[in-house]
PDB file of N, CA and C in Angstrom:
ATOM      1  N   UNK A   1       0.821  -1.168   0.000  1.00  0.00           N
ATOM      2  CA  UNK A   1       0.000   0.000   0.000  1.00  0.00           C
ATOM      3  C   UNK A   1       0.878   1.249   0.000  1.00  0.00           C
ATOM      4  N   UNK A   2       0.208   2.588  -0.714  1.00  0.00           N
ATOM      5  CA  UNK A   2       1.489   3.365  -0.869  1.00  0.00           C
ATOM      6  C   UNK A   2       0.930   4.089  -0.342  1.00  0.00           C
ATOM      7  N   UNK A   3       2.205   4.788   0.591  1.00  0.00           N
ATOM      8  CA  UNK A   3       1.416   6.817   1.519  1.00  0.00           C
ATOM      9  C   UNK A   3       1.172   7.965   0.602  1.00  0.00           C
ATOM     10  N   UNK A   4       0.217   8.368   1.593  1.00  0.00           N
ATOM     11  CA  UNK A   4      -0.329   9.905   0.314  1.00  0.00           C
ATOM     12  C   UNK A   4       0.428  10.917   1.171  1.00  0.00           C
ATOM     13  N   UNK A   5       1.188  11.666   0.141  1.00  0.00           N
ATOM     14  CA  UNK A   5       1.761  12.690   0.816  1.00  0.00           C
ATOM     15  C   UNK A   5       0.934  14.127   0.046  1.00  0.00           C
ATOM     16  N   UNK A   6       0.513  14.775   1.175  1.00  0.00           N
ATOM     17  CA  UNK A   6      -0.118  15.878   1.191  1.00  0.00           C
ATOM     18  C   UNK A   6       0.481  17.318   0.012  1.00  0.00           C
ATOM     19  N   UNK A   7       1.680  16.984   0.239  1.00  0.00           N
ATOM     20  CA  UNK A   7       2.316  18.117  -1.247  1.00  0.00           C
ATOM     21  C   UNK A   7       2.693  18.164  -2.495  1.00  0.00           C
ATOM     22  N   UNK A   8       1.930  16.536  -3.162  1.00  0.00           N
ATOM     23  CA  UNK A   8       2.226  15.910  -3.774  1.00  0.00           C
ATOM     24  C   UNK A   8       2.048  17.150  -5.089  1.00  0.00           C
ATOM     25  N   UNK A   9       2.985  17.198  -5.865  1.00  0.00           N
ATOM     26  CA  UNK A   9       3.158  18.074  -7.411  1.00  0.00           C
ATOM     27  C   UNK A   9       3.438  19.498  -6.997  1.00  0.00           C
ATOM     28  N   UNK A  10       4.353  19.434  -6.056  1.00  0.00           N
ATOM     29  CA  UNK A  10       4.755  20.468  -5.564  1.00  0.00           C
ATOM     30  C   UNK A  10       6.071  20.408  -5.087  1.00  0.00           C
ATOM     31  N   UNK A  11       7.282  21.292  -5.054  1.00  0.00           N
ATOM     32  CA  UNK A  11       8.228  21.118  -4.596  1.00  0.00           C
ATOM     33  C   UNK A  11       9.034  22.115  -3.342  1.00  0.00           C
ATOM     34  N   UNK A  12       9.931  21.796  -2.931  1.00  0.00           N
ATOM     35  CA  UNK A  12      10.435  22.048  -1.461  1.00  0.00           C
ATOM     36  C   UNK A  12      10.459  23.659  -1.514  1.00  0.00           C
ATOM     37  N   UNK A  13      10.021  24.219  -0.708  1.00  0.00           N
ATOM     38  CA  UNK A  13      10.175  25.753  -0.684  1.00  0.00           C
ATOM     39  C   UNK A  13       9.845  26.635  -2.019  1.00  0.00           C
ATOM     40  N   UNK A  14       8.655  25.668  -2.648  1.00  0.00           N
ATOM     41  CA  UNK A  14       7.715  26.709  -3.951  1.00  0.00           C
ATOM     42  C   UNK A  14       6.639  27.717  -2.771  1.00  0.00           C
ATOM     43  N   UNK A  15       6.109  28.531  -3.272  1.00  0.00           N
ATOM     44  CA  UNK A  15       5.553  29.338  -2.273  1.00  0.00           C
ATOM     45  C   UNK A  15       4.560  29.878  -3.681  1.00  0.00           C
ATOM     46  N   UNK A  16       3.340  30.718  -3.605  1.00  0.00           N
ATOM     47  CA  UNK A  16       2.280  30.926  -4.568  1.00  0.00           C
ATOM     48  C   UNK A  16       3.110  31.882  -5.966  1.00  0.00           C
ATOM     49  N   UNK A  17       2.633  32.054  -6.850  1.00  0.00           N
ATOM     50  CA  UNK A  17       3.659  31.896  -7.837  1.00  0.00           C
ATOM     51  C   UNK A  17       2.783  33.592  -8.187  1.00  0.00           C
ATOM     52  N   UNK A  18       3.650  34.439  -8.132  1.00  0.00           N
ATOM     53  CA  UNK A  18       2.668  35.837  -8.882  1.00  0.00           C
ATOM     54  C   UNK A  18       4.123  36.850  -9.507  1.00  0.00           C
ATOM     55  N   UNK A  19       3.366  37.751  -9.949  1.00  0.00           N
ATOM     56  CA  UNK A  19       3.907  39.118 -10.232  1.00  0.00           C
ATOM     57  C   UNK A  19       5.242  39.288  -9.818  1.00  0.00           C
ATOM     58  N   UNK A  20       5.167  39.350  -8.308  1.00  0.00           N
ATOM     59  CA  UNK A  20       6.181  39.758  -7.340  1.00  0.00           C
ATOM     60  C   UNK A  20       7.114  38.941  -7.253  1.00  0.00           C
ATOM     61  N   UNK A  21       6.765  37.717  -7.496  1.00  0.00           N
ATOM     62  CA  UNK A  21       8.486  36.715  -7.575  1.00  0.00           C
ATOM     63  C   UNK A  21       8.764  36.506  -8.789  1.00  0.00           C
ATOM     64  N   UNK A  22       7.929  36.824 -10.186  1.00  0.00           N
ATOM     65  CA  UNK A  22       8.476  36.678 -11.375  1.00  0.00           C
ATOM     66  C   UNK A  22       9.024  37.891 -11.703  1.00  0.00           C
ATOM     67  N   UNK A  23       8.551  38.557 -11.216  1.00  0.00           N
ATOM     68  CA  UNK A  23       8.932  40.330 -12.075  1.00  0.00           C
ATOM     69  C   UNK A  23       7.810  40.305 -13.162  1.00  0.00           C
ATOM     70  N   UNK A  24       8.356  41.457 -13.916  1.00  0.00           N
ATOM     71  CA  UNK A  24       6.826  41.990 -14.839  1.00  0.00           C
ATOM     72  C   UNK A  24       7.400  41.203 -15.966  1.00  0.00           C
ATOM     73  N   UNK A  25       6.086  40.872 -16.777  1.00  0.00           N
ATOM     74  CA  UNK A  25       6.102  39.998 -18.458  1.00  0.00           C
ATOM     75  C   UNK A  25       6.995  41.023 -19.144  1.00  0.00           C
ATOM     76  N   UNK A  26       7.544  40.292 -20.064  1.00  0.00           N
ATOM     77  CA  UNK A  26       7.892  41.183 -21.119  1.00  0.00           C
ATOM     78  C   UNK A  26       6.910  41.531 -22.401  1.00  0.00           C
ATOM     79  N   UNK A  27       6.610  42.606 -22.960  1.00  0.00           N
ATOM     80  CA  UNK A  27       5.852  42.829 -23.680  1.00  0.00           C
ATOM     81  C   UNK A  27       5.793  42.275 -25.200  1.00  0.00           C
ATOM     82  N   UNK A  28       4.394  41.707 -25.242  1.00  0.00           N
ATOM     83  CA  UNK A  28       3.996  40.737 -26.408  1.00  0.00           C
ATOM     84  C   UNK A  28       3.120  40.758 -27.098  1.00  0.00           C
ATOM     85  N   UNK A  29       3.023  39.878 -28.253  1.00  0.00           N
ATOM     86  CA  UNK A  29       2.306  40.551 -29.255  1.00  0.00           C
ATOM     87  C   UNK A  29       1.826  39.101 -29.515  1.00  0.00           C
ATOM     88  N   UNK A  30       0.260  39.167 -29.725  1.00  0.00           N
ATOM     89  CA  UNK A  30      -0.223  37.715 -30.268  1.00  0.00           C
ATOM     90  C   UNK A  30      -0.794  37.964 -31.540  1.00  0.00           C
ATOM     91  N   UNK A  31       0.044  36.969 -32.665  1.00  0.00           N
ATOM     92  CA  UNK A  31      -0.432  37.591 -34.415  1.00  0.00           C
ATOM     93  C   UNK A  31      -1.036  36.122 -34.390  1.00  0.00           C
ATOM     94  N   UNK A  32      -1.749  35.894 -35.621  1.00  0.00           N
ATOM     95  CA  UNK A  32      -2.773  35.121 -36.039  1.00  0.00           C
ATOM     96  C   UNK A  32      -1.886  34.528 -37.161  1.00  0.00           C
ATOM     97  N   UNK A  33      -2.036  32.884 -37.333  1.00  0.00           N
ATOM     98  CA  UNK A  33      -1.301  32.941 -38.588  1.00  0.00           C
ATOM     99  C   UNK A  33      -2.686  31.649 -39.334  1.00  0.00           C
ATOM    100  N   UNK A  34      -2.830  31.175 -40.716  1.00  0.00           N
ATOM    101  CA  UNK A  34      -3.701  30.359 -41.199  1.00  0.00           C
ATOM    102  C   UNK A  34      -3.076  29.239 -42.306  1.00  0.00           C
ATOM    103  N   UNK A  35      -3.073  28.320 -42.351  1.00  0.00           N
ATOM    104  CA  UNK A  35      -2.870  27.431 -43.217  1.00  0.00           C
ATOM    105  C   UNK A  35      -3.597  27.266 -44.490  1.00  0.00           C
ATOM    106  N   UNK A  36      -3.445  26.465 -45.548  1.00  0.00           N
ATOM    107  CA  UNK A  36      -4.340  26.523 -46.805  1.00  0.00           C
ATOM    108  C   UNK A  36      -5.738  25.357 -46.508  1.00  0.00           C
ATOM    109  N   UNK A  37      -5.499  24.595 -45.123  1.00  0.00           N
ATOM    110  CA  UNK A  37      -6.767  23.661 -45.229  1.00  0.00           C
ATOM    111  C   UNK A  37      -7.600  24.952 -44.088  1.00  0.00           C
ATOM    112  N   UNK A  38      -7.185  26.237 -44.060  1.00  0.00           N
ATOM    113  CA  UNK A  38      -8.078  26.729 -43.115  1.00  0.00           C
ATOM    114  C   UNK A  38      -8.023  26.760 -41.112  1.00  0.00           C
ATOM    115  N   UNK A  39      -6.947  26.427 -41.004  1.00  0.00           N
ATOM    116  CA  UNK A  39      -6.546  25.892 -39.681  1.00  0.00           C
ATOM    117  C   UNK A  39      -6.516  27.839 -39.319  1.00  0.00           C
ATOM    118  N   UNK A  40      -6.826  28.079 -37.854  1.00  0.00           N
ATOM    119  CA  UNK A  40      -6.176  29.133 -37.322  1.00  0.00           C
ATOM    120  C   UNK A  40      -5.291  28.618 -36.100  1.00  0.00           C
ATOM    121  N   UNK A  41      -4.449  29.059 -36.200  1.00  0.00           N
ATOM    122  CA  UNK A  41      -3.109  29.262 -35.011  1.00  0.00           C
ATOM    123  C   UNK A  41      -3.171  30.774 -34.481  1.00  0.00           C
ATOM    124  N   UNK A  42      -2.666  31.095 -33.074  1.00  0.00           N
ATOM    125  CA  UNK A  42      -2.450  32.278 -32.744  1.00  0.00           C
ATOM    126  C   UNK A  42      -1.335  31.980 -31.740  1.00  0.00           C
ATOM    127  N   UNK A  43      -0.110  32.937 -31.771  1.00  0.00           N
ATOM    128  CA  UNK A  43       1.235  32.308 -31.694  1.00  0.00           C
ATOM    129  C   UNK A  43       0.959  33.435 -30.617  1.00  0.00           C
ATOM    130  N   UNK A  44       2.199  33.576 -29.236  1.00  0.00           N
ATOM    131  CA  UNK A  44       2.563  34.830 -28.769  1.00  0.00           C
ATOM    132  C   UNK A  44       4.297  34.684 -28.981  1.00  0.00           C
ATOM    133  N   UNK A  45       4.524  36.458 -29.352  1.00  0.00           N
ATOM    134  CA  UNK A  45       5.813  36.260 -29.538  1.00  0.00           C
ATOM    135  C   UNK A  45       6.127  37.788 -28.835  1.00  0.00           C
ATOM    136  N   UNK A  46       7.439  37.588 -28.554  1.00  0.00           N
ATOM    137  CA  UNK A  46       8.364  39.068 -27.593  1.00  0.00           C
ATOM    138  C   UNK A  46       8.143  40.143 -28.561  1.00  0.00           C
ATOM    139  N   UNK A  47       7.949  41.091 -28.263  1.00  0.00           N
ATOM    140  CA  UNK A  47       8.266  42.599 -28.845  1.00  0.00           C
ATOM    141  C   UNK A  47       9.387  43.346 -28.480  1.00  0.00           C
ATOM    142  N   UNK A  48      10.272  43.829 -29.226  1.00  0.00           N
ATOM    143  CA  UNK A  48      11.412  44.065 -29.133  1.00  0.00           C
ATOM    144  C   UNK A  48      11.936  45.123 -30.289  1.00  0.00           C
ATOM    145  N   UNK A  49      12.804  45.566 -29.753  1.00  0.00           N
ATOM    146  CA  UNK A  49      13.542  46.366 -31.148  1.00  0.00           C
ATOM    147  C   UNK A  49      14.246  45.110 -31.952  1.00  0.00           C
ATOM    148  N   UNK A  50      15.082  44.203 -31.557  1.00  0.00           N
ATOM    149  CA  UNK A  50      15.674  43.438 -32.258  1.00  0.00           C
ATOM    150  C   UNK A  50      14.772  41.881 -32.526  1.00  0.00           C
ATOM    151  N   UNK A  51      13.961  42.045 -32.440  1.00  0.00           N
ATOM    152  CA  UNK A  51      13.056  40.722 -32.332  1.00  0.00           C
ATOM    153  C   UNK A  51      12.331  40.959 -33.449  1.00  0.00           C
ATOM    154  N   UNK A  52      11.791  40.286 -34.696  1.00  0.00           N
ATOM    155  CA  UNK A  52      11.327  40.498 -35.271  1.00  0.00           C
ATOM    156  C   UNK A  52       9.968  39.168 -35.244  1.00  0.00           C
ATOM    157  N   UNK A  53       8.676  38.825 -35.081  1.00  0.00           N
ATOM    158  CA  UNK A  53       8.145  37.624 -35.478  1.00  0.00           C
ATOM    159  C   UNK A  53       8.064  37.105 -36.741  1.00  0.00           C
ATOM    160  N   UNK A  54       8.048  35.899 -36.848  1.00  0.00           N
ATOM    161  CA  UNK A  54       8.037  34.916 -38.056  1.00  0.00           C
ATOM    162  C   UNK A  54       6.953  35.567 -39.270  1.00  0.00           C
ATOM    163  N   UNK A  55       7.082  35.241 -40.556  1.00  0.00           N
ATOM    164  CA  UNK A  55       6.200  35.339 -41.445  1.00  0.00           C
ATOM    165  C   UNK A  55       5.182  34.443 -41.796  1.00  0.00           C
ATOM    166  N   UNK A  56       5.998  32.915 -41.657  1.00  0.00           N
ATOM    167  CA  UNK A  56       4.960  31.886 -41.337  1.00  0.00           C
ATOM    168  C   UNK A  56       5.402  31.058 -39.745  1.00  0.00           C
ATOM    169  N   UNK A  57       4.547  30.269 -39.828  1.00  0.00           N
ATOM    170  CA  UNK A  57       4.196  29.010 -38.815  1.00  0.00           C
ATOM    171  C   UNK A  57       3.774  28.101 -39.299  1.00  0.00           C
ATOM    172  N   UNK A  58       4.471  27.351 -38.768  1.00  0.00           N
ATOM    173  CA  UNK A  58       3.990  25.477 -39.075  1.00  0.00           C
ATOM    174  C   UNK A  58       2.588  25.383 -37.975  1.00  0.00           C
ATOM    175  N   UNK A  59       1.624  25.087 -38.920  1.00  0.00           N
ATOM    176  CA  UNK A  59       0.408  24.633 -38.202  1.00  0.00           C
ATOM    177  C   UNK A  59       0.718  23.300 -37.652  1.00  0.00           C
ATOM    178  N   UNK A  60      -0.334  23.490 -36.396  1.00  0.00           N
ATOM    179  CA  UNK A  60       0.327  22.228 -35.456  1.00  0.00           C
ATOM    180  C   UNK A  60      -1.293  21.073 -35.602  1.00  0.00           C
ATOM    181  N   UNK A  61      -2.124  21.341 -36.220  1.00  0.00           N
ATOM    182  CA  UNK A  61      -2.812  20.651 -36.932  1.00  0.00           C
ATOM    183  C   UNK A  61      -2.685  19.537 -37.823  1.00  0.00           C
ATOM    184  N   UNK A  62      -1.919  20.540 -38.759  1.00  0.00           N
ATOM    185  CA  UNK A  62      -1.590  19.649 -40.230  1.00  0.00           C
ATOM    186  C   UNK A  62      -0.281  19.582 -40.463  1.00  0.00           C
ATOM    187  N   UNK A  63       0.436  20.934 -40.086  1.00  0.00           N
ATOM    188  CA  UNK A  63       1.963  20.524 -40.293  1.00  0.00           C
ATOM    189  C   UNK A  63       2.474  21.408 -41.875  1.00  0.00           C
ATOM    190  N   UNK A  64       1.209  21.722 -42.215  1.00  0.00           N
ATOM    191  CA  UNK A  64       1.317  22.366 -43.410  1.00  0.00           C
ATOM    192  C   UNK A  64       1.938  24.032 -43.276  1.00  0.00           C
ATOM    193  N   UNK A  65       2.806  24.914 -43.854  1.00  0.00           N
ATOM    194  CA  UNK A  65       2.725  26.673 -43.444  1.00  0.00           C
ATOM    195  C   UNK A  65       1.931  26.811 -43.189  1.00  0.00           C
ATOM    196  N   UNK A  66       1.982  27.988 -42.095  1.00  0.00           N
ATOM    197  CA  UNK A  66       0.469  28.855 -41.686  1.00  0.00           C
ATOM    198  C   UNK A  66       1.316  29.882 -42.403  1.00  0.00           C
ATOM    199  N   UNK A  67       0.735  31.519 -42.769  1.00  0.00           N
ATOM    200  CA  UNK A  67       0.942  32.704 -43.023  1.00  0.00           C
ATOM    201  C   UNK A  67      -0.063  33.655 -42.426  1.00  0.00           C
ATOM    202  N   UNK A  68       0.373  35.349 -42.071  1.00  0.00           N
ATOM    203  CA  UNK A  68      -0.798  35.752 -41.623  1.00  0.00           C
ATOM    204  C   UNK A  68      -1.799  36.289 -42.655  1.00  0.00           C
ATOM    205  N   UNK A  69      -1.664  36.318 -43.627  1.00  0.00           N
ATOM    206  CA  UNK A  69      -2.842  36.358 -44.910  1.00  0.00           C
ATOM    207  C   UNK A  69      -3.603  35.375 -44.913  1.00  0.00           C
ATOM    208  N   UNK A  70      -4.922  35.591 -44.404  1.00  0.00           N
ATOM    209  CA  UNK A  70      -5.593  34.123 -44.351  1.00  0.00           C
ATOM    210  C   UNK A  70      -6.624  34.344 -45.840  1.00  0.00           C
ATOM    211  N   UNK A  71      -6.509  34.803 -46.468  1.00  0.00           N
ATOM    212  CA  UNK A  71      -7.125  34.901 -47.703  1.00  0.00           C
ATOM    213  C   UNK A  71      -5.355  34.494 -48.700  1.00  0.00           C
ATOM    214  N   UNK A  72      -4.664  34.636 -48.269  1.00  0.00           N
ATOM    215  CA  UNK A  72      -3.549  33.951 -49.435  1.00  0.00           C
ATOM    216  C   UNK A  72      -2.653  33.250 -48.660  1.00  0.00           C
ATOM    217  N   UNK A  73      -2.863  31.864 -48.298  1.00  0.00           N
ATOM    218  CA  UNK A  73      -2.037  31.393 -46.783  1.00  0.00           C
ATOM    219  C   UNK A  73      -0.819  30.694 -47.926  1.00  0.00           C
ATOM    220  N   UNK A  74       0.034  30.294 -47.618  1.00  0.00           N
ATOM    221  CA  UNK A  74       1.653  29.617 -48.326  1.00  0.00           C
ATOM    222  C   UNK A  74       0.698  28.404 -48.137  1.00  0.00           C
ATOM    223  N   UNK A  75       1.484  27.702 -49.846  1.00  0.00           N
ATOM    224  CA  UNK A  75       1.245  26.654 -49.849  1.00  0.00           C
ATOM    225  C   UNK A  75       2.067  25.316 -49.401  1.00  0.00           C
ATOM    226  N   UNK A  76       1.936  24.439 -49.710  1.00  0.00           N
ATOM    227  CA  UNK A  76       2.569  23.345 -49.189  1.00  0.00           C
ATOM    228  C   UNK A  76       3.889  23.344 -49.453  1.00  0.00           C
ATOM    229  N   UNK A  77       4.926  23.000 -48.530  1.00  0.00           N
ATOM    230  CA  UNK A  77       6.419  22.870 -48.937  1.00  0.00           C
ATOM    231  C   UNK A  77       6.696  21.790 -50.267  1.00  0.00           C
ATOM    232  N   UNK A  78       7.572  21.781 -51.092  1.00  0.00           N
ATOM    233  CA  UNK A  78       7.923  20.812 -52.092  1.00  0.00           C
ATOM    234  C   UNK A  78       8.896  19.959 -51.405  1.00  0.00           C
ATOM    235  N   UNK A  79       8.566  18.609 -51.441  1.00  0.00           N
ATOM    236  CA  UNK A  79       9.819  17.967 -50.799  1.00  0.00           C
ATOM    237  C   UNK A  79      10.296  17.375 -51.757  1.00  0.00           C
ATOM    238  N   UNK A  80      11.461  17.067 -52.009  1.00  0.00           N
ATOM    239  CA  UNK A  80      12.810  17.172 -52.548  1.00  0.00           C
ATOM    240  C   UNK A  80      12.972  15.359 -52.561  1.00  0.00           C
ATOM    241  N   UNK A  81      12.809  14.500 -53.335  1.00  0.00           N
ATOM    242  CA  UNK A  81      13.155  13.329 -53.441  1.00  0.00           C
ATOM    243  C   UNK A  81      14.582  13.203 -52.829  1.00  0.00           C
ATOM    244  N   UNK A  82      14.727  11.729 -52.003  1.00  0.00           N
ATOM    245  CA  UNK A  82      16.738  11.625 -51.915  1.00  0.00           C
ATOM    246  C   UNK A  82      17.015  10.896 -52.787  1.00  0.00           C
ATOM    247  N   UNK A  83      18.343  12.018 -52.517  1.00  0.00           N
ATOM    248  CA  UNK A  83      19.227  11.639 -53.617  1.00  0.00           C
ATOM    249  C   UNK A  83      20.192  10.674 -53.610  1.00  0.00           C
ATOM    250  N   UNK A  84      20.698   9.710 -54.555  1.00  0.00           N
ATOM    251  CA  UNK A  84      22.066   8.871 -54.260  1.00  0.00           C
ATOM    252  C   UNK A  84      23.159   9.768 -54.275  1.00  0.00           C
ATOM    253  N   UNK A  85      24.118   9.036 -53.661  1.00  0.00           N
ATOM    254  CA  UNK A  85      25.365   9.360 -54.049  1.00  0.00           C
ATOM    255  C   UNK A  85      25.774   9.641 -55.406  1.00  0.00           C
ATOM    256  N   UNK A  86      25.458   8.570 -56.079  1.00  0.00           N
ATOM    257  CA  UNK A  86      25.624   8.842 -57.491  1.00  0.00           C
ATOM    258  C   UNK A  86      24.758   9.948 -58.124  1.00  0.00           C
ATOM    259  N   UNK A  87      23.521  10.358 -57.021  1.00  0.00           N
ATOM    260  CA  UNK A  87      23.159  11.839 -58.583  1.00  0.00           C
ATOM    261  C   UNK A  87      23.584  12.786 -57.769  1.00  0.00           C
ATOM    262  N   UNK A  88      24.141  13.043 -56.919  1.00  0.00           N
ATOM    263  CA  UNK A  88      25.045  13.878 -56.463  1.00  0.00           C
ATOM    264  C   UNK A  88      26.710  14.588 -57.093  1.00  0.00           C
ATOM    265  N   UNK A  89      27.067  13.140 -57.742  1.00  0.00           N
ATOM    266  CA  UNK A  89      28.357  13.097 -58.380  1.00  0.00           C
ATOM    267  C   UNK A  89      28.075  13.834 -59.541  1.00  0.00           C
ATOM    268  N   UNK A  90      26.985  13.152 -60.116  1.00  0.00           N
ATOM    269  CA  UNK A  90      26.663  13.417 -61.443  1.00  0.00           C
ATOM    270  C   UNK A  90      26.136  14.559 -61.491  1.00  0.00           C
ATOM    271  N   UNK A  91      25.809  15.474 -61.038  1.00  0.00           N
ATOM    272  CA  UNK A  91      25.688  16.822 -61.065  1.00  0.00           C
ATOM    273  C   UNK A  91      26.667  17.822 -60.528  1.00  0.00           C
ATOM    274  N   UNK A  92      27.961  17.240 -60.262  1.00  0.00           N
ATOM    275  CA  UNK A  92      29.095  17.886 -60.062  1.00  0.00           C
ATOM    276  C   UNK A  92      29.667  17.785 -61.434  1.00  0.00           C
ATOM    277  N   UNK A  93      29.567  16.177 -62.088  1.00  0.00           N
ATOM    278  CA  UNK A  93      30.976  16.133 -62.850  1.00  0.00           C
ATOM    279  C   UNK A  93      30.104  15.736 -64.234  1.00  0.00           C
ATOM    280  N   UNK A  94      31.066  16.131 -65.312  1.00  0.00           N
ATOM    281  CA  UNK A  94      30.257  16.054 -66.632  1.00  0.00           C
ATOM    282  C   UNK A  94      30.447  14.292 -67.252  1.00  0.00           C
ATOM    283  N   UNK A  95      30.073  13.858 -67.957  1.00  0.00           N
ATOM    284  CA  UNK A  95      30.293  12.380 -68.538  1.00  0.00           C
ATOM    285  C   UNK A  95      31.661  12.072 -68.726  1.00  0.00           C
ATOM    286  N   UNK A  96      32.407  13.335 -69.626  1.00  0.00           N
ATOM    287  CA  UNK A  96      33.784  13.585 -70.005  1.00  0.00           C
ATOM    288  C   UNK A  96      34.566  13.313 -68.959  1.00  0.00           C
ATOM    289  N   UNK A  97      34.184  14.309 -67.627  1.00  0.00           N
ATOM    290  CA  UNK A  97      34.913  13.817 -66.076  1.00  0.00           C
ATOM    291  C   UNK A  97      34.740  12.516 -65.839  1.00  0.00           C
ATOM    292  N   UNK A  98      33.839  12.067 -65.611  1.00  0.00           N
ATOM    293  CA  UNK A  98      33.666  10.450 -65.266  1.00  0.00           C
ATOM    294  C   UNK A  98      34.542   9.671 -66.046  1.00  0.00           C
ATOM    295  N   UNK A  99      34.435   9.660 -67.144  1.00  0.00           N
ATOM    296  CA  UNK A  99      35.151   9.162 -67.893  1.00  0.00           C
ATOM    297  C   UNK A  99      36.827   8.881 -67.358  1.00  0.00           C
ATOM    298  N   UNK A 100      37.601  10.246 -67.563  1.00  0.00           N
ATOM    299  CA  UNK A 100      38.674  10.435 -67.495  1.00  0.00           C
ATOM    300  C   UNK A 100      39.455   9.972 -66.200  1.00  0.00           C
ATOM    301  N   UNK A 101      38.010  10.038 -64.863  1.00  0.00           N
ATOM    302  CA  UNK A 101      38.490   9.861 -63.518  1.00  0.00           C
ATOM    303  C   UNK A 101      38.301   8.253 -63.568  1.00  0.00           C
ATOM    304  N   UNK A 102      37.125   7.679 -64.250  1.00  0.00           N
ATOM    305  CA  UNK A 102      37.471   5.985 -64.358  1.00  0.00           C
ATOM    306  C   UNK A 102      38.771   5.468 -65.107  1.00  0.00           C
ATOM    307  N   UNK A 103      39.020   6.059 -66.085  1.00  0.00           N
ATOM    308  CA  UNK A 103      40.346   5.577 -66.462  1.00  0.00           C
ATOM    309  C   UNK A 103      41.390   5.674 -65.856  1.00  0.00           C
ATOM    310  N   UNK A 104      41.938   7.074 -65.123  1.00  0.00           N
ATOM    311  CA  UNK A 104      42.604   6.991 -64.463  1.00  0.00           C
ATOM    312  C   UNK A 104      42.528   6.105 -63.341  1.00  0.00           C
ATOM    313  N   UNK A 105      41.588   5.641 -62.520  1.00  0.00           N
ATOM    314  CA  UNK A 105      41.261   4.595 -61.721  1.00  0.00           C
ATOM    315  C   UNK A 105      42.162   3.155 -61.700  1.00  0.00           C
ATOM    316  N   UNK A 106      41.131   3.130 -63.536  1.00  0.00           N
ATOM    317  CA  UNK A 106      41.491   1.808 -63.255  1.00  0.00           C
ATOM    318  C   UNK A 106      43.155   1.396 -63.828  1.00  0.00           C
ATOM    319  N   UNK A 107      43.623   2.575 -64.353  1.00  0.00           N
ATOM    320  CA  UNK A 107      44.627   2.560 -64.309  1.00  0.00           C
ATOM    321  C   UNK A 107      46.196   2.337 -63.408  1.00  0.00           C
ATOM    322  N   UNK A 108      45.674   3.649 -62.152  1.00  0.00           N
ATOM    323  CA  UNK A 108      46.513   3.175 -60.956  1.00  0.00           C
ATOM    324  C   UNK A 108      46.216   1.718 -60.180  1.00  0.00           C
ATOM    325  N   UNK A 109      45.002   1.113 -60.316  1.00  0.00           N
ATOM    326  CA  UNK A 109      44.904   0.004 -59.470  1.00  0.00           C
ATOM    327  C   UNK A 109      45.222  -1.406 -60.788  1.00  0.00           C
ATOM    328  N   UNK A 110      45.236  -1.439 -61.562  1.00  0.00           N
ATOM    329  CA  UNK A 110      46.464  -2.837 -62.340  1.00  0.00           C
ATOM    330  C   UNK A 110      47.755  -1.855 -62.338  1.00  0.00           C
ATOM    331  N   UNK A 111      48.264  -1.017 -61.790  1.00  0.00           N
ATOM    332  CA  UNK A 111      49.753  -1.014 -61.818  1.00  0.00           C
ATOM    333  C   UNK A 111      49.952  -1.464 -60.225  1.00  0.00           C
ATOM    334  N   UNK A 112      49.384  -1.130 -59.506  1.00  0.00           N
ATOM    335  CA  UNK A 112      49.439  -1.812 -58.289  1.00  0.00           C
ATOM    336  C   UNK A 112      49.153  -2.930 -58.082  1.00  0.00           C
ATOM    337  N   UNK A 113      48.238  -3.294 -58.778  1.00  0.00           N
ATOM    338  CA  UNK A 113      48.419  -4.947 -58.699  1.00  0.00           C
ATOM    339  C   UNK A 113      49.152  -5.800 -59.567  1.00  0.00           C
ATOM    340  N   UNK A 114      49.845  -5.032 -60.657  1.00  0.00           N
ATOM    341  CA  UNK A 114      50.985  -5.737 -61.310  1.00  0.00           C
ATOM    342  C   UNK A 114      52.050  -6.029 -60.248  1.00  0.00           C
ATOM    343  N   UNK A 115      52.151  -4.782 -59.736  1.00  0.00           N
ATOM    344  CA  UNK A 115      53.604  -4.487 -58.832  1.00  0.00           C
ATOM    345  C   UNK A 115      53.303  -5.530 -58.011  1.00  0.00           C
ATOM    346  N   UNK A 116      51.980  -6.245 -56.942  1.00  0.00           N
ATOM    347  CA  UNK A 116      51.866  -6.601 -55.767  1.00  0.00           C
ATOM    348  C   UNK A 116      52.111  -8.498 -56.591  1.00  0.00           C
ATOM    349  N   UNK A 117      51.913  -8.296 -58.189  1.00  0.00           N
ATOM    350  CA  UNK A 117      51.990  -9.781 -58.637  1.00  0.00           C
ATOM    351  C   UNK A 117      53.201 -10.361 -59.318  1.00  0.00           C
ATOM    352  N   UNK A 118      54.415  -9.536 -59.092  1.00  0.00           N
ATOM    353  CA  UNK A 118      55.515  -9.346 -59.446  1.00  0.00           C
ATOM    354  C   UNK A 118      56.417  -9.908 -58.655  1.00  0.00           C
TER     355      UNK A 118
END
C-alpha cells in the first residue's frame, strides 16, 4: 500500500507563484497565422527592437505553413526526393569527367596490382 503525501506536485520551498516573484512579463504581441486547409493558429511572440516575429508558422494541426494572410495562406512545402550518391556526383561532374576519372582509376589500381603480382 502506498502513503499519500499531502504536497504531492509540488516542490520544497515553492511558495504561490505571482507578479512579485516573477517580475513583470515582457511585452507581447499575439499575431494570427492560417494554413491553406483553413486551420487558425495564434502564436505569442516578444516585442522588441531586435526581435522580429516569423512570417509563417507550421500549423500544429496539419503541419502544413500557416501565413498571416488568411485569404492567401503559403502553400505546401515541395519535398525534394533523396538523392544517391551517385546523382550527387553526377551533377558535379560532366560524362567527359567520369570518364577520365574511371580511367585513371582503373589505371593506378592494375599497376598496383601488377607491382603486388611481381
Amino acid at each position: 500500500m502506498g502513503t499519500s503525501n499531502g504536497i504531492r506536485g509540488s516542490r520544497i520551498g515553492s511558495g504561490p507563484m505571482g507578479e512579485s516573484e516573477r517580475g513583470e512579463r515582457a511585452p507581447s504581441i499575439a499575431i494570427t497565422f492560417w494554413c491553406s486547409h483553413g486551420h487558425e493558429t495564434t502564436a505569442t511572440f516578444a516585442v522588441g527592437d531586435d526581435v522580429q516575429p516569423p512570417q509563417t508558422w507550421d500549423c500544429p494541426r496539419c503541419g502544413l505553413p500557416a501565413g498571416r494572410n488568411q485569404n492567401l495562406p503559403p502553400g505546401p512545402i515541395k519535398v525534394e526526393p533523396y538523392k544517391t550518391h551517385l546523382a550527387y556526383v553526377k551533377e558535379r561532374r560532366s560524362e567527359g569527367e567520369a570518364t577520365a576519372l574511371l580511367t585513371e582509376a582503373l589505371e593506378k589500381l592494375r599497376s598496383t596490382s601488377a607491382a603486388l603480382g611481381s
